[in-house]
PDB file of N, CA and C in Angstrom:
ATOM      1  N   UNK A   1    -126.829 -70.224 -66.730  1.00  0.00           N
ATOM      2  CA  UNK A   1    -128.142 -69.901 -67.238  1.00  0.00           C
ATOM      3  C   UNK A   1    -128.026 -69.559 -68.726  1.00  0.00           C
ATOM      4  N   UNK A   2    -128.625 -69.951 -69.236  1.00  0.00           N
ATOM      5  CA  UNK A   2    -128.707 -69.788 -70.684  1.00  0.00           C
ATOM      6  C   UNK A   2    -129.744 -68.919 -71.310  1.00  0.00           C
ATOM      7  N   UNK A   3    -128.955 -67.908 -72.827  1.00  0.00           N
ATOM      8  CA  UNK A   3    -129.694 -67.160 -73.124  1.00  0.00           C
ATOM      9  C   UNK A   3    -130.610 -67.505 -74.563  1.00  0.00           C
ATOM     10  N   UNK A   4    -131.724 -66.928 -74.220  1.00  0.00           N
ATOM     11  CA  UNK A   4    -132.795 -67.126 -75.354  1.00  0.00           C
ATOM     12  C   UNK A   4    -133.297 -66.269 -76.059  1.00  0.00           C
ATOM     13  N   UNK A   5    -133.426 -66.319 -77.306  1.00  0.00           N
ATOM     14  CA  UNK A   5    -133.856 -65.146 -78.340  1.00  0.00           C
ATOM     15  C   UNK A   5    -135.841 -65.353 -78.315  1.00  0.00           C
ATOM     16  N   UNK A   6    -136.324 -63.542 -78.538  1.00  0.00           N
ATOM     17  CA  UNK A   6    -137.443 -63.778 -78.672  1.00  0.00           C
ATOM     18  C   UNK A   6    -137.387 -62.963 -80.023  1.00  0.00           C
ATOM     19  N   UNK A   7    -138.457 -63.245 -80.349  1.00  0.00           N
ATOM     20  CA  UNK A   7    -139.265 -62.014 -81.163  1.00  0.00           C
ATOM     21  C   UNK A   7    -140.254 -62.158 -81.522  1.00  0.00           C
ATOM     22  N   UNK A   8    -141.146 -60.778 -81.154  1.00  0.00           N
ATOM     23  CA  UNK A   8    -142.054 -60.200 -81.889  1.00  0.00           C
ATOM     24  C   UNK A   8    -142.729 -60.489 -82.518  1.00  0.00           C
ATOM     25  N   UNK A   9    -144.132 -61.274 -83.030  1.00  0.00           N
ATOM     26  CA  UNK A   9    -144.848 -61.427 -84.043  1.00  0.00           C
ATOM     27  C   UNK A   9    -146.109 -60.001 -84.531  1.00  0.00           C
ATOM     28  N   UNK A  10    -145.838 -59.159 -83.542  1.00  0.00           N
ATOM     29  CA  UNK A  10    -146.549 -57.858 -83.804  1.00  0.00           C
ATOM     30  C   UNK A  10    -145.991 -56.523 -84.403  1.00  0.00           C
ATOM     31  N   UNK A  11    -144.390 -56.463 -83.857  1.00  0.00           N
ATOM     32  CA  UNK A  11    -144.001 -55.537 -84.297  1.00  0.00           C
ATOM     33  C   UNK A  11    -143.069 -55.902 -84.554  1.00  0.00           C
ATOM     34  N   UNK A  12    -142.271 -56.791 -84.598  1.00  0.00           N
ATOM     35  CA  UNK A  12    -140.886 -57.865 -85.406  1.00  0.00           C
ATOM     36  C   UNK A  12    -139.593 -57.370 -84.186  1.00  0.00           C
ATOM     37  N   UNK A  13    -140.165 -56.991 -83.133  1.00  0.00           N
ATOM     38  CA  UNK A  13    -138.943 -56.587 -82.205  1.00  0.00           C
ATOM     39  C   UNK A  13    -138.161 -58.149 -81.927  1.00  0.00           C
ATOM     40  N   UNK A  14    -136.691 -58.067 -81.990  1.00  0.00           N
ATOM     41  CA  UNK A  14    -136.217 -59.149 -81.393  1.00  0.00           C
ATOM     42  C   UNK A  14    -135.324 -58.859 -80.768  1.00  0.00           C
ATOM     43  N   UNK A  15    -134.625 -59.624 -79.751  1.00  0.00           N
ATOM     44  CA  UNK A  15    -133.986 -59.067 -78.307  1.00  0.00           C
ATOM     45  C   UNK A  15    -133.757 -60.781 -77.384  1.00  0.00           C
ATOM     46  N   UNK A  16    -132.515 -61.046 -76.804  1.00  0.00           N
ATOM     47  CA  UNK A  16    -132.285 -61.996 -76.027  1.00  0.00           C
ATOM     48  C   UNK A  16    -132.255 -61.599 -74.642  1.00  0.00           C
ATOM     49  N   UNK A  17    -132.840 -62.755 -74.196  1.00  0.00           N
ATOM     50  CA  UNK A  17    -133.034 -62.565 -72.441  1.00  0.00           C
ATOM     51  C   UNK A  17    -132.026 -64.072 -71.418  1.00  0.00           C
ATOM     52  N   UNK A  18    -131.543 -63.237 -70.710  1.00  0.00           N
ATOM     53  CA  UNK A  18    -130.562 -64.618 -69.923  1.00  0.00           C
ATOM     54  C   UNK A  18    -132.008 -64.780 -68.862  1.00  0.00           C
ATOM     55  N   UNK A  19    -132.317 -65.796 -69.104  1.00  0.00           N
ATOM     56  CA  UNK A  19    -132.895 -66.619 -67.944  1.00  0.00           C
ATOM     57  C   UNK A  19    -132.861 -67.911 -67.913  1.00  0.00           C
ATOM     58  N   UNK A  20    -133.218 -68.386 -66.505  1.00  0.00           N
ATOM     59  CA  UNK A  20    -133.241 -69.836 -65.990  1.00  0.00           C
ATOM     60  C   UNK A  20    -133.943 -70.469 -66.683  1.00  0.00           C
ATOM     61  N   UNK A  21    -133.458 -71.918 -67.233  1.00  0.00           N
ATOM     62  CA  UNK A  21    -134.402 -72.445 -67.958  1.00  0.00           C
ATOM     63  C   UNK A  21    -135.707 -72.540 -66.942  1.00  0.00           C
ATOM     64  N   UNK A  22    -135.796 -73.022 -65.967  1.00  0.00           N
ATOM     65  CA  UNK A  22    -137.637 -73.405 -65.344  1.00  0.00           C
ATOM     66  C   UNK A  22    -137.986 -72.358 -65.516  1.00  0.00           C
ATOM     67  N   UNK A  23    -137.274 -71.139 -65.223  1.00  0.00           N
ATOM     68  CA  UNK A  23    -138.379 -69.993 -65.589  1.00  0.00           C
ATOM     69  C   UNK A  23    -139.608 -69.651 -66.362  1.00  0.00           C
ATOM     70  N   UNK A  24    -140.513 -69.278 -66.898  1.00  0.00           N
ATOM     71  CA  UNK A  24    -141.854 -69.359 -67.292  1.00  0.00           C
ATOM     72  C   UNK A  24    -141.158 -69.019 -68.941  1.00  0.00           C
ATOM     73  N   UNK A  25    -141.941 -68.563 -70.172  1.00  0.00           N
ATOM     74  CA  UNK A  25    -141.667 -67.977 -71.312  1.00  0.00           C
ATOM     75  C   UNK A  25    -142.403 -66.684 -71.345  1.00  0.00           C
ATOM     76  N   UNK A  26    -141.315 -65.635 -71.409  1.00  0.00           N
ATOM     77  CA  UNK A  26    -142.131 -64.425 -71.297  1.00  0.00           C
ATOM     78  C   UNK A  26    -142.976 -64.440 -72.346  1.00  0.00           C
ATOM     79  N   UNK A  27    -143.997 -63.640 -72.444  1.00  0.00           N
ATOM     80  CA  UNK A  27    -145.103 -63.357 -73.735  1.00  0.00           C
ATOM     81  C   UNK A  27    -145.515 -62.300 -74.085  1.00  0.00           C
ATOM     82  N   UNK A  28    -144.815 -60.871 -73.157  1.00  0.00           N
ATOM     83  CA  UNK A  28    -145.643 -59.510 -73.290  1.00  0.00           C
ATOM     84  C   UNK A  28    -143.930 -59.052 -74.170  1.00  0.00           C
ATOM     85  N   UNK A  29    -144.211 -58.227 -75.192  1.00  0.00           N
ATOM     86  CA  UNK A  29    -143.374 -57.519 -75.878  1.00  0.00           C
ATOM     87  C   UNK A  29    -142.702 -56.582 -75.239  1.00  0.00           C
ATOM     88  N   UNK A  30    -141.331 -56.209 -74.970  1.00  0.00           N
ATOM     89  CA  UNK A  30    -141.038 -55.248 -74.348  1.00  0.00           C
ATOM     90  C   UNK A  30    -141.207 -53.707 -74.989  1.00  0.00           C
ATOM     91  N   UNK A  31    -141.313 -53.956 -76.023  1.00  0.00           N
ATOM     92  CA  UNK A  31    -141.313 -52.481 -76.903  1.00  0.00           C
ATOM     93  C   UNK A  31    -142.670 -52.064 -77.197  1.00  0.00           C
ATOM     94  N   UNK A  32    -143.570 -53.051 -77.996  1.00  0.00           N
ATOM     95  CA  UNK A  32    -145.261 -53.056 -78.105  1.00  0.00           C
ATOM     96  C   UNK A  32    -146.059 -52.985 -76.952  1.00  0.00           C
ATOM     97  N   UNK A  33    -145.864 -54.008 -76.113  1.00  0.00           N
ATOM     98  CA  UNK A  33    -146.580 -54.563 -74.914  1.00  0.00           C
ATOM     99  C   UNK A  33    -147.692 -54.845 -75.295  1.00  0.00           C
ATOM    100  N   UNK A  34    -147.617 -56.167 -76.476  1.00  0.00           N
ATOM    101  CA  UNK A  34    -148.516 -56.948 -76.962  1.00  0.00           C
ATOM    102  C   UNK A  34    -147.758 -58.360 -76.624  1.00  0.00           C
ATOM    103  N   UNK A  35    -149.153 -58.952 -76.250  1.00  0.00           N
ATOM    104  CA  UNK A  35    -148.743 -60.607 -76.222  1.00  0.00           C
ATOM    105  C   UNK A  35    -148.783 -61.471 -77.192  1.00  0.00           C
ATOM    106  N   UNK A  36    -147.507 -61.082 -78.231  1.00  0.00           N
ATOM    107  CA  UNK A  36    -147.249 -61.694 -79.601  1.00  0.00           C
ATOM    108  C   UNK A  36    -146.098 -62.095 -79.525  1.00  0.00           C
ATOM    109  N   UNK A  37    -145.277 -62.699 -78.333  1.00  0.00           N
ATOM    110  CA  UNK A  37    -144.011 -62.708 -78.098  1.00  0.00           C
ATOM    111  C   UNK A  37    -143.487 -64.315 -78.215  1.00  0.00           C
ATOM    112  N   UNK A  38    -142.821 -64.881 -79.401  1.00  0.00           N
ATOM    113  CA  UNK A  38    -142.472 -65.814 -79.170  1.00  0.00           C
ATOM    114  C   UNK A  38    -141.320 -66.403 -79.008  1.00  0.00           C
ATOM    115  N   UNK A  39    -140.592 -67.396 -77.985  1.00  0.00           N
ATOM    116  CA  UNK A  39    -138.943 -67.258 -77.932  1.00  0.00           C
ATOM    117  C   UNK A  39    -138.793 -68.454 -79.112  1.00  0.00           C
ATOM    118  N   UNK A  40    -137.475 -68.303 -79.621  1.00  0.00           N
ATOM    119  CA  UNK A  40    -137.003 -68.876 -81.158  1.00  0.00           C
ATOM    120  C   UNK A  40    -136.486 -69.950 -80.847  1.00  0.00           C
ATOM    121  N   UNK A  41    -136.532 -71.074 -81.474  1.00  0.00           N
ATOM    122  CA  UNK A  41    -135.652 -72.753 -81.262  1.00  0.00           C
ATOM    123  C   UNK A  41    -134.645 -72.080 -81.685  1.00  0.00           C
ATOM    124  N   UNK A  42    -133.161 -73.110 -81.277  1.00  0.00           N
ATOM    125  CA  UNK A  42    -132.029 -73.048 -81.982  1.00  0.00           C
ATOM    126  C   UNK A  42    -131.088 -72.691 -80.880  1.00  0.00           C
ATOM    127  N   UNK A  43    -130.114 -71.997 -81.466  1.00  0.00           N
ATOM    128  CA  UNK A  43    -129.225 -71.443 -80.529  1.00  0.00           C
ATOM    129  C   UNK A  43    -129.072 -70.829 -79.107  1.00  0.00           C
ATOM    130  N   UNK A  44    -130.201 -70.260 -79.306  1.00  0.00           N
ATOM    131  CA  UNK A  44    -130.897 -69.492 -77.860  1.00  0.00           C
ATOM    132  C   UNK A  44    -130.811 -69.974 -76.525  1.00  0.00           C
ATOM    133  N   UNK A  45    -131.155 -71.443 -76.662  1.00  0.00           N
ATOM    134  CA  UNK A  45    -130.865 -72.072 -75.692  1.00  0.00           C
ATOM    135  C   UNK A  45    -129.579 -72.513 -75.015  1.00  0.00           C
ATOM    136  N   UNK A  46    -128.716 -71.990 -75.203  1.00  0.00           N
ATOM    137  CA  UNK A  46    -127.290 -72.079 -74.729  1.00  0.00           C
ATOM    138  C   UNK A  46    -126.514 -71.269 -73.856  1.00  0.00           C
ATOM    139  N   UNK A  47    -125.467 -71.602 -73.344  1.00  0.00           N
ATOM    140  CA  UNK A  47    -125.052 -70.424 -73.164  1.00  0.00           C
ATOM    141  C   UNK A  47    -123.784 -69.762 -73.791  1.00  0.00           C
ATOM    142  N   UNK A  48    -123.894 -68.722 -73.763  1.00  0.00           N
ATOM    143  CA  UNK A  48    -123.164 -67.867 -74.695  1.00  0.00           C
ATOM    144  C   UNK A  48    -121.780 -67.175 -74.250  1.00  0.00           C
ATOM    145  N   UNK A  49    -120.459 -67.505 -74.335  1.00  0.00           N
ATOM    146  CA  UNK A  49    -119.518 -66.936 -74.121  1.00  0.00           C
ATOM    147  C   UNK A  49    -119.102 -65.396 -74.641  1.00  0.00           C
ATOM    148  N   UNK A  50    -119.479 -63.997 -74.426  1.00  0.00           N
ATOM    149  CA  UNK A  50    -119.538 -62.821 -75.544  1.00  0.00           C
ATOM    150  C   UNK A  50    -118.319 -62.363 -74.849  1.00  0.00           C
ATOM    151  N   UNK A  51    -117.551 -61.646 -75.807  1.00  0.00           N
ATOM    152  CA  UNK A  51    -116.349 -60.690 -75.341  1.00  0.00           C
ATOM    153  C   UNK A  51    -114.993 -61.636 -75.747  1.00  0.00           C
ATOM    154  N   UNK A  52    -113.949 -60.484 -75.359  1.00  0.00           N
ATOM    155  CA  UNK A  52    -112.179 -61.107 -75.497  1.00  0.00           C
ATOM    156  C   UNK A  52    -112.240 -62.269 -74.727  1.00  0.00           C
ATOM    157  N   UNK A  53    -111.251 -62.812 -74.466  1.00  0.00           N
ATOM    158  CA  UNK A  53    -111.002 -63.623 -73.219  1.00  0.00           C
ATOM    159  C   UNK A  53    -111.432 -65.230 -73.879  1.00  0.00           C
ATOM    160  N   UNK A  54    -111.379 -65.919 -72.483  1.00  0.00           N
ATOM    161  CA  UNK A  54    -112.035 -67.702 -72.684  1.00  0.00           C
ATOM    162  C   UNK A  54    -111.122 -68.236 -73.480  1.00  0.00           C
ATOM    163  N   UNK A  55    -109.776 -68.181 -72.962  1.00  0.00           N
ATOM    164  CA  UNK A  55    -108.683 -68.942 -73.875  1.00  0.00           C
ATOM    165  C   UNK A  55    -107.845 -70.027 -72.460  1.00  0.00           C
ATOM    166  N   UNK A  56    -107.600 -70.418 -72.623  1.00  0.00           N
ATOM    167  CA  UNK A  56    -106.379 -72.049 -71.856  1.00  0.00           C
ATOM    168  C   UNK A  56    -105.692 -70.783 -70.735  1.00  0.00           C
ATOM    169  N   UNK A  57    -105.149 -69.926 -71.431  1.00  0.00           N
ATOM    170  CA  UNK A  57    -104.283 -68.939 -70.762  1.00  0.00           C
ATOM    171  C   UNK A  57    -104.619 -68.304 -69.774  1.00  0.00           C
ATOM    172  N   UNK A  58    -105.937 -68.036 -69.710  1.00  0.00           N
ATOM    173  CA  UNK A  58    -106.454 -66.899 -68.878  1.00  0.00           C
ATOM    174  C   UNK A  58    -106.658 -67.363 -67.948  1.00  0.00           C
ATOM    175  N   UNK A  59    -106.892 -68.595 -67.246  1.00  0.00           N
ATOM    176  CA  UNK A  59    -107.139 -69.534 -66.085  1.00  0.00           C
ATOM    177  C   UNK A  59    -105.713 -69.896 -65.638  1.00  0.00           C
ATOM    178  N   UNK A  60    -104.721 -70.364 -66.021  1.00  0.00           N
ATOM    179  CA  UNK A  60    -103.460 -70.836 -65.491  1.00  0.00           C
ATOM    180  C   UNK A  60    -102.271 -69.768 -65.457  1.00  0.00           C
ATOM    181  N   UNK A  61    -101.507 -69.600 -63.978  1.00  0.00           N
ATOM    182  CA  UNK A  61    -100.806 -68.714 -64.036  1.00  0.00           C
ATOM    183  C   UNK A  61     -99.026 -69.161 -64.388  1.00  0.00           C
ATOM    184  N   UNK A  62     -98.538 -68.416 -64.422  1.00  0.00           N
ATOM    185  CA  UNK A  62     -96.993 -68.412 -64.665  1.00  0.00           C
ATOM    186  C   UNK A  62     -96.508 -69.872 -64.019  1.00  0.00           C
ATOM    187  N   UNK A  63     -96.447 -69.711 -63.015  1.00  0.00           N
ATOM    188  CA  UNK A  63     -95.421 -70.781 -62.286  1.00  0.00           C
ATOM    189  C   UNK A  63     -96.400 -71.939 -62.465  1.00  0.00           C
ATOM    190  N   UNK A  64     -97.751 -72.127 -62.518  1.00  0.00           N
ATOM    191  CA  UNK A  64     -98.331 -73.633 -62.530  1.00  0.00           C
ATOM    192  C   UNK A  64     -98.063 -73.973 -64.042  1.00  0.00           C
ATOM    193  N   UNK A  65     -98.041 -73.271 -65.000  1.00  0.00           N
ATOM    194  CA  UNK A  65     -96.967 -73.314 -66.451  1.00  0.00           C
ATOM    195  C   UNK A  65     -95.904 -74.363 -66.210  1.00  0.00           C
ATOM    196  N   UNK A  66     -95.329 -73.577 -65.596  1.00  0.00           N
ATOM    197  CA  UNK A  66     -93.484 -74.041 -65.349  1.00  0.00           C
ATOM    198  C   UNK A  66     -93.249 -75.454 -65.228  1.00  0.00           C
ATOM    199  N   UNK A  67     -94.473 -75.325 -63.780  1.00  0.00           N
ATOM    200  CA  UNK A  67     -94.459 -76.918 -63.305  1.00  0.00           C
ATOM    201  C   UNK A  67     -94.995 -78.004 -64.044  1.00  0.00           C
ATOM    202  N   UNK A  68     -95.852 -77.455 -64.695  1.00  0.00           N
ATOM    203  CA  UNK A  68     -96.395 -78.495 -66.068  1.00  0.00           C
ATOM    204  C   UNK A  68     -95.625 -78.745 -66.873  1.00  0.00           C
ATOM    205  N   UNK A  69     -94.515 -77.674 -67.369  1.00  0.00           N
ATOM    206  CA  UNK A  69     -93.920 -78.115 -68.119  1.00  0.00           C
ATOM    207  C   UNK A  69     -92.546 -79.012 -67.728  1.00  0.00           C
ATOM    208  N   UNK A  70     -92.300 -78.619 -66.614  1.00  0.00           N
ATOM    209  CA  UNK A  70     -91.016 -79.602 -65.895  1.00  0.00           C
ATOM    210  C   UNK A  70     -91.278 -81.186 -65.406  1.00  0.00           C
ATOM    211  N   UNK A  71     -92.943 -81.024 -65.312  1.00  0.00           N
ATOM    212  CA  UNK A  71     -93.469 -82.255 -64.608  1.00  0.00           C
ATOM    213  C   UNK A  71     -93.224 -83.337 -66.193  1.00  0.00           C
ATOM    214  N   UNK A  72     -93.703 -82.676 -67.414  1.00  0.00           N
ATOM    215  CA  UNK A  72     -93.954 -83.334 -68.166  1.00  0.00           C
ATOM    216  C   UNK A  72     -92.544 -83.592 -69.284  1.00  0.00           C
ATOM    217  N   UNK A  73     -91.566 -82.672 -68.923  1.00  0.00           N
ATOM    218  CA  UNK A  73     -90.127 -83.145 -68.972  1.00  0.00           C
ATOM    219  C   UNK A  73     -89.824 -84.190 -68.746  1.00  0.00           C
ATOM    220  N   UNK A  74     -89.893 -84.327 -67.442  1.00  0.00           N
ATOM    221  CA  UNK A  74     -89.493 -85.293 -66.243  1.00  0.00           C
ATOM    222  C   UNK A  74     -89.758 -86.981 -66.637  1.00  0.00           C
ATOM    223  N   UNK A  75     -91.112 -86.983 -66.837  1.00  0.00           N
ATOM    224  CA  UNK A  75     -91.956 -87.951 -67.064  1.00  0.00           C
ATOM    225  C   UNK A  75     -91.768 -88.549 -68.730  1.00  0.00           C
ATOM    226  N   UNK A  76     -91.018 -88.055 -69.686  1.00  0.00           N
ATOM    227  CA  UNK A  76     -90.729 -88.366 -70.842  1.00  0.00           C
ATOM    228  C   UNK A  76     -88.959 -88.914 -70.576  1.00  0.00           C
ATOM    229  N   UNK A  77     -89.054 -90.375 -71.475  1.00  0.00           N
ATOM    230  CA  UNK A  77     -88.111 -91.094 -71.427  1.00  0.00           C
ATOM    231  C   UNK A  77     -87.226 -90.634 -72.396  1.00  0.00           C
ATOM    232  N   UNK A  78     -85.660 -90.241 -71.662  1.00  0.00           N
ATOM    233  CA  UNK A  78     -84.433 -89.822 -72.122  1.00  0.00           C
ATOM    234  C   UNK A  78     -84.266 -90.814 -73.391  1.00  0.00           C
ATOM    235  N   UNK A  79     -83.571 -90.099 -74.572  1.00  0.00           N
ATOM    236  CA  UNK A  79     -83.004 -90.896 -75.541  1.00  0.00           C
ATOM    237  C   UNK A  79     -81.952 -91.874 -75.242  1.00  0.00           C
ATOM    238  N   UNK A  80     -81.407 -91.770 -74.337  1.00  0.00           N
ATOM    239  CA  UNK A  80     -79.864 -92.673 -73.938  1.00  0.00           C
ATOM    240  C   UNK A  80     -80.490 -94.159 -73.067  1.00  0.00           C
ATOM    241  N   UNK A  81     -82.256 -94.045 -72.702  1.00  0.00           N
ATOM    242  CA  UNK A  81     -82.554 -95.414 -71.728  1.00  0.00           C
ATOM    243  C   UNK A  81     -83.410 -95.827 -72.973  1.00  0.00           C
ATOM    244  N   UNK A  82     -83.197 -95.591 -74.289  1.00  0.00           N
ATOM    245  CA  UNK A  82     -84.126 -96.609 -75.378  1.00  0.00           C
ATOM    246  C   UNK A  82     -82.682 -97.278 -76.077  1.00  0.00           C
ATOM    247  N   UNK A  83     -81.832 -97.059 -76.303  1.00  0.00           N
ATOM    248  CA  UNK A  83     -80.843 -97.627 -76.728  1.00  0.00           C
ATOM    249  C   UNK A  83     -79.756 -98.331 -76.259  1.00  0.00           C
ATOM    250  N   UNK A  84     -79.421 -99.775 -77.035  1.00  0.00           N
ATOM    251  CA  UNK A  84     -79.112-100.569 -76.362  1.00  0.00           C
ATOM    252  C   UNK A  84     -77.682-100.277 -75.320  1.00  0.00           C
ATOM    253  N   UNK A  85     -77.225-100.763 -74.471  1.00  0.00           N
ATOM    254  CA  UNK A  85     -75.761-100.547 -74.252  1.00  0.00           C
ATOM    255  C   UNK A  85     -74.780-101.035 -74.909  1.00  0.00           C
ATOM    256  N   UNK A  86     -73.327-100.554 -75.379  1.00  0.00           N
ATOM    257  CA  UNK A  86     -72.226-101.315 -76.494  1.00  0.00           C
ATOM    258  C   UNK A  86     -71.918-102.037 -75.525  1.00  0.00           C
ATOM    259  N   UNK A  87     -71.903-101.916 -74.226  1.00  0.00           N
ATOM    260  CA  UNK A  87     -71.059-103.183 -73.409  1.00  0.00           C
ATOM    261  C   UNK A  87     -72.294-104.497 -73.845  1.00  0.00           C
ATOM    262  N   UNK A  88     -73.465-104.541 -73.644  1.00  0.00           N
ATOM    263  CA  UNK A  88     -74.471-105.920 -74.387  1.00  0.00           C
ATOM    264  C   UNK A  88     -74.711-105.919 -75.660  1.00  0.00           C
ATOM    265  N   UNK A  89     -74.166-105.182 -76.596  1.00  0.00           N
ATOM    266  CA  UNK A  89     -74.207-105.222 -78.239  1.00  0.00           C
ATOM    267  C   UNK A  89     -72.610-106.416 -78.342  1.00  0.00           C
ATOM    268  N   UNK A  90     -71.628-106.049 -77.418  1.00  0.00           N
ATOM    269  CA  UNK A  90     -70.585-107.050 -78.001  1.00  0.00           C
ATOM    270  C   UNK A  90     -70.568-108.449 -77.419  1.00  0.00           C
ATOM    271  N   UNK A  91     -71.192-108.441 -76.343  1.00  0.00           N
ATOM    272  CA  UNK A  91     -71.468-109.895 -76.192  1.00  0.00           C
ATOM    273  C   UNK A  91     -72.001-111.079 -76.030  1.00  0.00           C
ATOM    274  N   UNK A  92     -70.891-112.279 -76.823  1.00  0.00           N
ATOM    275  CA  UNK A  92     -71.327-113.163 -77.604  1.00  0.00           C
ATOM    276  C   UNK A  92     -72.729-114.168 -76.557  1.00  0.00           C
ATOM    277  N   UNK A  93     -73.550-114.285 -77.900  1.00  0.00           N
ATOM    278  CA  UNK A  93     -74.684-115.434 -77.013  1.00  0.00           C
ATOM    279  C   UNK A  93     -74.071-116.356 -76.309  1.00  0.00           C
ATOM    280  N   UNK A  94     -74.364-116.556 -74.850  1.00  0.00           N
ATOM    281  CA  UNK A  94     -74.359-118.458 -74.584  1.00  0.00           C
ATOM    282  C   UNK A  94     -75.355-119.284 -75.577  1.00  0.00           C
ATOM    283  N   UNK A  95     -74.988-119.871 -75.982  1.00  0.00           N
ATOM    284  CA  UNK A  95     -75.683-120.833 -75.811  1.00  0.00           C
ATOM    285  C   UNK A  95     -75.363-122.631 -75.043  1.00  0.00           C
ATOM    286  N   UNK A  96     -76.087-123.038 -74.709  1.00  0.00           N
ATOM    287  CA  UNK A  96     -75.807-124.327 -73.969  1.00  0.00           C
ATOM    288  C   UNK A  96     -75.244-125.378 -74.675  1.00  0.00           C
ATOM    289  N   UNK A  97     -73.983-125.904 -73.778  1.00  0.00           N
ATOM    290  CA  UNK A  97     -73.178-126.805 -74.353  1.00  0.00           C
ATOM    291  C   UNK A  97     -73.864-128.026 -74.629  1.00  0.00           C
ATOM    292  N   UNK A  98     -73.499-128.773 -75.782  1.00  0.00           N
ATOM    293  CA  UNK A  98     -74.259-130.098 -76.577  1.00  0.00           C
ATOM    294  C   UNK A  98     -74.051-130.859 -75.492  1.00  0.00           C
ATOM    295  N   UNK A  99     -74.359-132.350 -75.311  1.00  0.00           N
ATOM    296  CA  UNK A  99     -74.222-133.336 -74.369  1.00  0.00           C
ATOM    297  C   UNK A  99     -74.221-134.407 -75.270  1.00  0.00           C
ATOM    298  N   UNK A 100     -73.025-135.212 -75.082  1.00  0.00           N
ATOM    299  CA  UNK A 100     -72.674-136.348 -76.063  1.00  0.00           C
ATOM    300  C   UNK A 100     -74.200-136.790 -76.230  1.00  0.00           C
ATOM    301  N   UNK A 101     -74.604-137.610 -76.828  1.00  0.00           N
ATOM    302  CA  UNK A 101     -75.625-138.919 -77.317  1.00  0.00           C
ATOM    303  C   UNK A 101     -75.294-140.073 -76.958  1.00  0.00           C
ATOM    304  N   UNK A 102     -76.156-140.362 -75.450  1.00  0.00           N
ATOM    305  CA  UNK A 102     -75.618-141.416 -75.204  1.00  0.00           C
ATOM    306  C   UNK A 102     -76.222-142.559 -75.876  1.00  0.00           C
ATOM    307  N   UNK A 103     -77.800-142.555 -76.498  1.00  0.00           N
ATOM    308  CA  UNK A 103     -77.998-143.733 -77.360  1.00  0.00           C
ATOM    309  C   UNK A 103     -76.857-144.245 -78.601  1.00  0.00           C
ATOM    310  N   UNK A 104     -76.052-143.444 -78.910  1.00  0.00           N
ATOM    311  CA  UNK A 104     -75.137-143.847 -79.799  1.00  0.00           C
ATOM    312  C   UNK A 104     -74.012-144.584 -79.543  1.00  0.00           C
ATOM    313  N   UNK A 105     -73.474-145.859 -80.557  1.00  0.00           N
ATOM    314  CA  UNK A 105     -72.483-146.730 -79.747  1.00  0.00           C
ATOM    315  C   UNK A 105     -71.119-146.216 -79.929  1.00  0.00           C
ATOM    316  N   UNK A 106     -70.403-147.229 -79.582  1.00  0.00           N
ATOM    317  CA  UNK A 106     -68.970-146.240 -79.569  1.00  0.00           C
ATOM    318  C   UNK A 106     -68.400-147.614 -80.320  1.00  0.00           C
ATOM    319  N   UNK A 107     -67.552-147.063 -81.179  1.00  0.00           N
ATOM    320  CA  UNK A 107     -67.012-148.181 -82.671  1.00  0.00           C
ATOM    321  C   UNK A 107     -65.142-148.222 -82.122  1.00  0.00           C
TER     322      UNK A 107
END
């Protein structure tokens, strides 16, 4: 539910209220109790995270850590399987043996 700022066009009171958006728009002043009450565009309409807290940390505990971090160990390719092996660095290409020409005559 998201909170909305009003204020006052009678006595300049302003003050935020958490309500449901379908909810109606209040209009009676809480301090005057005049119906000069208008709620403000902008920010109001949101909702508002207030206080310490609301960080990555505060939701995930110790050991599901661990495992994230071992899972994602795991899953990253060792330096020793990107580089080539010296036993296939020393040896030599085949390539395929020529085959006489047989259109050619023999002298």
């Amino acid at each position: 539910m998201p909170t909305y700022d009003y204020r006052c066009n009678a006595c300049g009171h302003e003050f935020e209220l958490f309500q449901k958006m379908s909810d109606p728009i209040k209009r009676t002043c809480p301090a005057c109790k005049k119906k000069q009450l208008e709620r403000l565009i902008g920010t109001g309409a949101a909702v508002l995270f207030k206080g310490s807290g609301f960080y990555e940390t505060d939701y995930r505990s110790d050991s599901y850590k661990k495992g994230a971090d071992a899972e994602k160990k795991a899953s990253e390719p060792k330096p020793s399987d990107s580089k080539p092996d010296k036993k296939d660095a020393k040896k030599p290409e085949s390539k395929p043996a020529k085959k006489p020409d047989s259109s050619a005559k023999a002298t």
